[in-house]
C-alpha atoms as a PDB file:
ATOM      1  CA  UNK A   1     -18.615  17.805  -7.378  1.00  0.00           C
ATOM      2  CA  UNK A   2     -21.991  17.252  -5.804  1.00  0.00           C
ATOM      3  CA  UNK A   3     -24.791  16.444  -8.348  1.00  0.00           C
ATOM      4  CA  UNK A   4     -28.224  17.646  -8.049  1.00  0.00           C
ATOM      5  CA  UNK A   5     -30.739  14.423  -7.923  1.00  0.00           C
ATOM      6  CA  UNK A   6     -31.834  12.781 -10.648  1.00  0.00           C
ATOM      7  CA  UNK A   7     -29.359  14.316 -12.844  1.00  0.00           C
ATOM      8  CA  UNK A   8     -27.002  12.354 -15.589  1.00  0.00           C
ATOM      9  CA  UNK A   9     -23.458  12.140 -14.493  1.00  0.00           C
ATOM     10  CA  UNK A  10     -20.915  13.277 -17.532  1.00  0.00           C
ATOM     11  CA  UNK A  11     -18.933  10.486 -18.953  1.00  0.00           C
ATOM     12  CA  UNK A  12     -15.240  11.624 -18.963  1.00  0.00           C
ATOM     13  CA  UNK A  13     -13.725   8.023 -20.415  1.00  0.00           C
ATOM     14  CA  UNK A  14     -14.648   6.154 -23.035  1.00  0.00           C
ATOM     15  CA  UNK A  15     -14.925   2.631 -22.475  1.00  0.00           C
ATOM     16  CA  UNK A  16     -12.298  -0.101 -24.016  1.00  0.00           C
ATOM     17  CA  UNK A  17     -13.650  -2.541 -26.572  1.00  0.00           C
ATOM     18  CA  UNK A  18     -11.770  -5.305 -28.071  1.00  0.00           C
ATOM     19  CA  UNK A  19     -13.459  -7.094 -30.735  1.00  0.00           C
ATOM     20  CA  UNK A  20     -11.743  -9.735 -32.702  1.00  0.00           C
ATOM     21  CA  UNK A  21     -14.908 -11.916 -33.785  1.00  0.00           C
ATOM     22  CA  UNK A  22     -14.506 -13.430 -37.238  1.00  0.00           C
ATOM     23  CA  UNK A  23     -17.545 -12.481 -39.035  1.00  0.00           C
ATOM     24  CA  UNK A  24     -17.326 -15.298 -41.123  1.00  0.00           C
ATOM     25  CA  UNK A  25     -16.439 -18.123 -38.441  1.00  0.00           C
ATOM     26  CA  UNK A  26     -18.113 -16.609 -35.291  1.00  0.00           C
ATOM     27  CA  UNK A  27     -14.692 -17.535 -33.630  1.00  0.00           C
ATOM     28  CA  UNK A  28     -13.267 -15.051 -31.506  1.00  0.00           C
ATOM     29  CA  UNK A  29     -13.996 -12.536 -28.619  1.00  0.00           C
ATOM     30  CA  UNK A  30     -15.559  -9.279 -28.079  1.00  0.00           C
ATOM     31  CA  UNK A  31     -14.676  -7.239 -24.656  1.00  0.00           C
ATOM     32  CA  UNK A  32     -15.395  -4.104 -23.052  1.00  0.00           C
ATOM     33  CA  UNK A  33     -14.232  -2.564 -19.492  1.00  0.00           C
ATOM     34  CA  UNK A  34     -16.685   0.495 -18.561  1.00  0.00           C
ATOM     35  CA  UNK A  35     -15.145   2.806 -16.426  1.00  0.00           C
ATOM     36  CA  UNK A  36     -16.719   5.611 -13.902  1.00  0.00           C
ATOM     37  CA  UNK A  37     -15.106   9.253 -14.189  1.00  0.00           C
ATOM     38  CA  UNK A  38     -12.128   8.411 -11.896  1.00  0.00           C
ATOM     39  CA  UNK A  39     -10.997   5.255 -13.898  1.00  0.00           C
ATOM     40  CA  UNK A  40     -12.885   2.300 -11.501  1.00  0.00           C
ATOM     41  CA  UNK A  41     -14.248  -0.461 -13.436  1.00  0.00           C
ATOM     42  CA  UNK A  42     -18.197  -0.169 -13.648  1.00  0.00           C
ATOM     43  CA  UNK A  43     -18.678  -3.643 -15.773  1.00  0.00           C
ATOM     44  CA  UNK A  44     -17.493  -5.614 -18.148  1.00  0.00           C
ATOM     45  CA  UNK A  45     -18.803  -7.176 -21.207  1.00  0.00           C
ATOM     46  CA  UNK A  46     -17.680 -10.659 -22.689  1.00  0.00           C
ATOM     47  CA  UNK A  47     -19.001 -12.493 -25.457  1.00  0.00           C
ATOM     48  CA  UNK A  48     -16.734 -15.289 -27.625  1.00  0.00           C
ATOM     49  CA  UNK A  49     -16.117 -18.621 -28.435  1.00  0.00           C
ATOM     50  CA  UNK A  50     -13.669 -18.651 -26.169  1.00  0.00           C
ATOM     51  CA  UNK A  51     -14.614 -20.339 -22.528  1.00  0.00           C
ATOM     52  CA  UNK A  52     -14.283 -18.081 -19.340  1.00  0.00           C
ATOM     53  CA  UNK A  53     -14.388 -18.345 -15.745  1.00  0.00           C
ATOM     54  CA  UNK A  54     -17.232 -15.522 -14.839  1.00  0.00           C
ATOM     55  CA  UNK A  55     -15.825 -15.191 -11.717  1.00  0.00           C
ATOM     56  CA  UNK A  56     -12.507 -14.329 -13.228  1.00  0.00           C
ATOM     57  CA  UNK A  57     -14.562 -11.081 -15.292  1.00  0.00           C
ATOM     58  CA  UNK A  58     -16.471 -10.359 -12.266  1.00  0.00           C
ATOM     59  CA  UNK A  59     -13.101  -9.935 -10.378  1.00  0.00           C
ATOM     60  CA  UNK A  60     -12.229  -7.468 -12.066  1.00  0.00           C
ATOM     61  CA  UNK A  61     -15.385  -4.727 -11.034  1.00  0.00           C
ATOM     62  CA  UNK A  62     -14.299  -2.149  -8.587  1.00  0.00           C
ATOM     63  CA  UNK A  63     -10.656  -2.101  -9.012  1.00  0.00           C
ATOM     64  CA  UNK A  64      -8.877   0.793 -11.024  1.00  0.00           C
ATOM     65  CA  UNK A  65      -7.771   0.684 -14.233  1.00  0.00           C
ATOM     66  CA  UNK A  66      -3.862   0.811 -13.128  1.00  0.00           C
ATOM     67  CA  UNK A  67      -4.099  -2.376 -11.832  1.00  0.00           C
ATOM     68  CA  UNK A  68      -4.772  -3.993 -15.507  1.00  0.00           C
ATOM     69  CA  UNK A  69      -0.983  -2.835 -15.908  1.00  0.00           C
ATOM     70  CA  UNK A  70      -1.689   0.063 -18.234  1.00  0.00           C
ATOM     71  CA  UNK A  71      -4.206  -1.829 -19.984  1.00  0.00           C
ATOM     72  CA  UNK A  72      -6.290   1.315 -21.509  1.00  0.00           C
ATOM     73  CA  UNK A  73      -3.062   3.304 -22.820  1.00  0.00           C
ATOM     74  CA  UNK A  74      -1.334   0.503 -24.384  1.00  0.00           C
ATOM     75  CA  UNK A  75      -4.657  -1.083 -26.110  1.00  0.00           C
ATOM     76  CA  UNK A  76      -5.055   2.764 -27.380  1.00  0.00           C
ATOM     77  CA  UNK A  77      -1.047   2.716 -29.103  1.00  0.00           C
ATOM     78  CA  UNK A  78      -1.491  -0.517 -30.939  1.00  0.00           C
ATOM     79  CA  UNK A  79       0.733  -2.136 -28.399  1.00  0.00           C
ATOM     80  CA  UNK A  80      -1.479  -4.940 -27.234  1.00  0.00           C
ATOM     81  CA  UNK A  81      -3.390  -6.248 -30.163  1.00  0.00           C
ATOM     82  CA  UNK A  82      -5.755  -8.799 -27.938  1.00  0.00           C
ATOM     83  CA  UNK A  83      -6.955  -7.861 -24.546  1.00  0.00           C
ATOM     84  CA  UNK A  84      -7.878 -11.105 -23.267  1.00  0.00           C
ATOM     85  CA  UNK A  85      -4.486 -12.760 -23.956  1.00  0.00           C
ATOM     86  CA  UNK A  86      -2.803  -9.796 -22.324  1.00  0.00           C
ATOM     87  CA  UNK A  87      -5.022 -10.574 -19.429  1.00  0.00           C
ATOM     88  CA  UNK A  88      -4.076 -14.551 -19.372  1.00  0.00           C
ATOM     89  CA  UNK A  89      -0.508 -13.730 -18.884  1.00  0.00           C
ATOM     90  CA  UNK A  90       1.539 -14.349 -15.616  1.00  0.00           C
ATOM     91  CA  UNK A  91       1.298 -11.341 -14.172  1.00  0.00           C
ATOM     92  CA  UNK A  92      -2.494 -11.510 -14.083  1.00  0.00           C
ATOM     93  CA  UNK A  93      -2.961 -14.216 -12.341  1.00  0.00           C
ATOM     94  CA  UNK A  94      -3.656 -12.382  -9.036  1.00  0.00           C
ATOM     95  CA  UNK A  95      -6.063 -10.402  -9.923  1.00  0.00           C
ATOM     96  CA  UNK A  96      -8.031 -13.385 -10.453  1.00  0.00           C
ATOM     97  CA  UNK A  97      -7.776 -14.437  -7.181  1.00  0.00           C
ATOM     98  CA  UNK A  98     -10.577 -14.292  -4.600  1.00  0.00           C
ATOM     99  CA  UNK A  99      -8.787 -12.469  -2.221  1.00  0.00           C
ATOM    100  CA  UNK A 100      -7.011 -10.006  -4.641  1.00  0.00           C
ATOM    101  CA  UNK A 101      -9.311  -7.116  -3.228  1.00  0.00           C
ATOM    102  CA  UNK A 102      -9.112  -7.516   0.334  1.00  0.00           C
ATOM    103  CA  UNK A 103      -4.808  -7.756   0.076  1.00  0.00           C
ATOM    104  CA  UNK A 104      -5.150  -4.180  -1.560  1.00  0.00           C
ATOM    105  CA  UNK A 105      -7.030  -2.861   1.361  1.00  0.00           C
ATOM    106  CA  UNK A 106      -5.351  -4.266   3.918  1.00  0.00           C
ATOM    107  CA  UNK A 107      -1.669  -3.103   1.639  1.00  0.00           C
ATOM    108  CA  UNK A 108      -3.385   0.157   1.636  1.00  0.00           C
ATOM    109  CA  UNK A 109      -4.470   0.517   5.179  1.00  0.00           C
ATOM    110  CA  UNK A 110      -1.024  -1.269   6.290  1.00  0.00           C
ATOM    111  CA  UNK A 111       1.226   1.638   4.204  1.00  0.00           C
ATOM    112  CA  UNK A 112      -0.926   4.516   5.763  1.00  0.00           C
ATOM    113  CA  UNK A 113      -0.267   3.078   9.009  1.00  0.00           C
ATOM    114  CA  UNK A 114       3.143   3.211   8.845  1.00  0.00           C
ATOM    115  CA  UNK A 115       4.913   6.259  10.609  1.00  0.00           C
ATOM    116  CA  UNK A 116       7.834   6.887   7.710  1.00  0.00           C
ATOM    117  CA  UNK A 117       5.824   6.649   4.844  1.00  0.00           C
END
């Protein structure tokens, strides 16, 4: 759909907010992924006691959603109770990586390339 200038784009997904702060300790985290209309990551929001690597949040801007392994759905059922220990885990660990974005591309571009796919 084609917008006419100047006008507000419709959100059609809410963002995801974890916020486990302790209001009587400070300790804890608060979190938020912002998503565009077809589920890329627009930005994401950190404050907490707990240290982070910016680079590591930064990372994750511009990919989609389905690479945080479900991330929005199971926050949503109850099934993962603390987003930033869900994001520590093993299987994370590349999408930290610097070149984590360029491998998709070149997956991508490799896959369309080939003749029997």
């Amino acid at each position: 759909m084609i917008q006419k200038q100047g006008a507000q784009e419709t959100k059609n997904r809410k963002s995801l907010r974890c916020d486990n702060i302790d209001a009587e300790t400070g300790k804890g985290h608060f979190i938020r992924f912002d998503f565009n209309n077809i589920g890329i990551i627009d930005a994401v929001t950190y404050m907490g006691t707990e240290e982070v690597v910016l680079q590591s949040l930064v990372s994750f801007v511009g990919l989609h959603e389905n690479y945080l392994n479900q991330l929005t759905s199971k926050y949503e059922h109850g099934i993962i109770p603390n987003v930033t220990e869900f994001l520590s885990e093993n299987w994370a660990i590349a999408l930290y990586h610097e070149w984590f974005g360029d491998f998709c591309i070149r997956l991508r571009d490799s896959v369309r390339a080939m003749e029997s796919v």
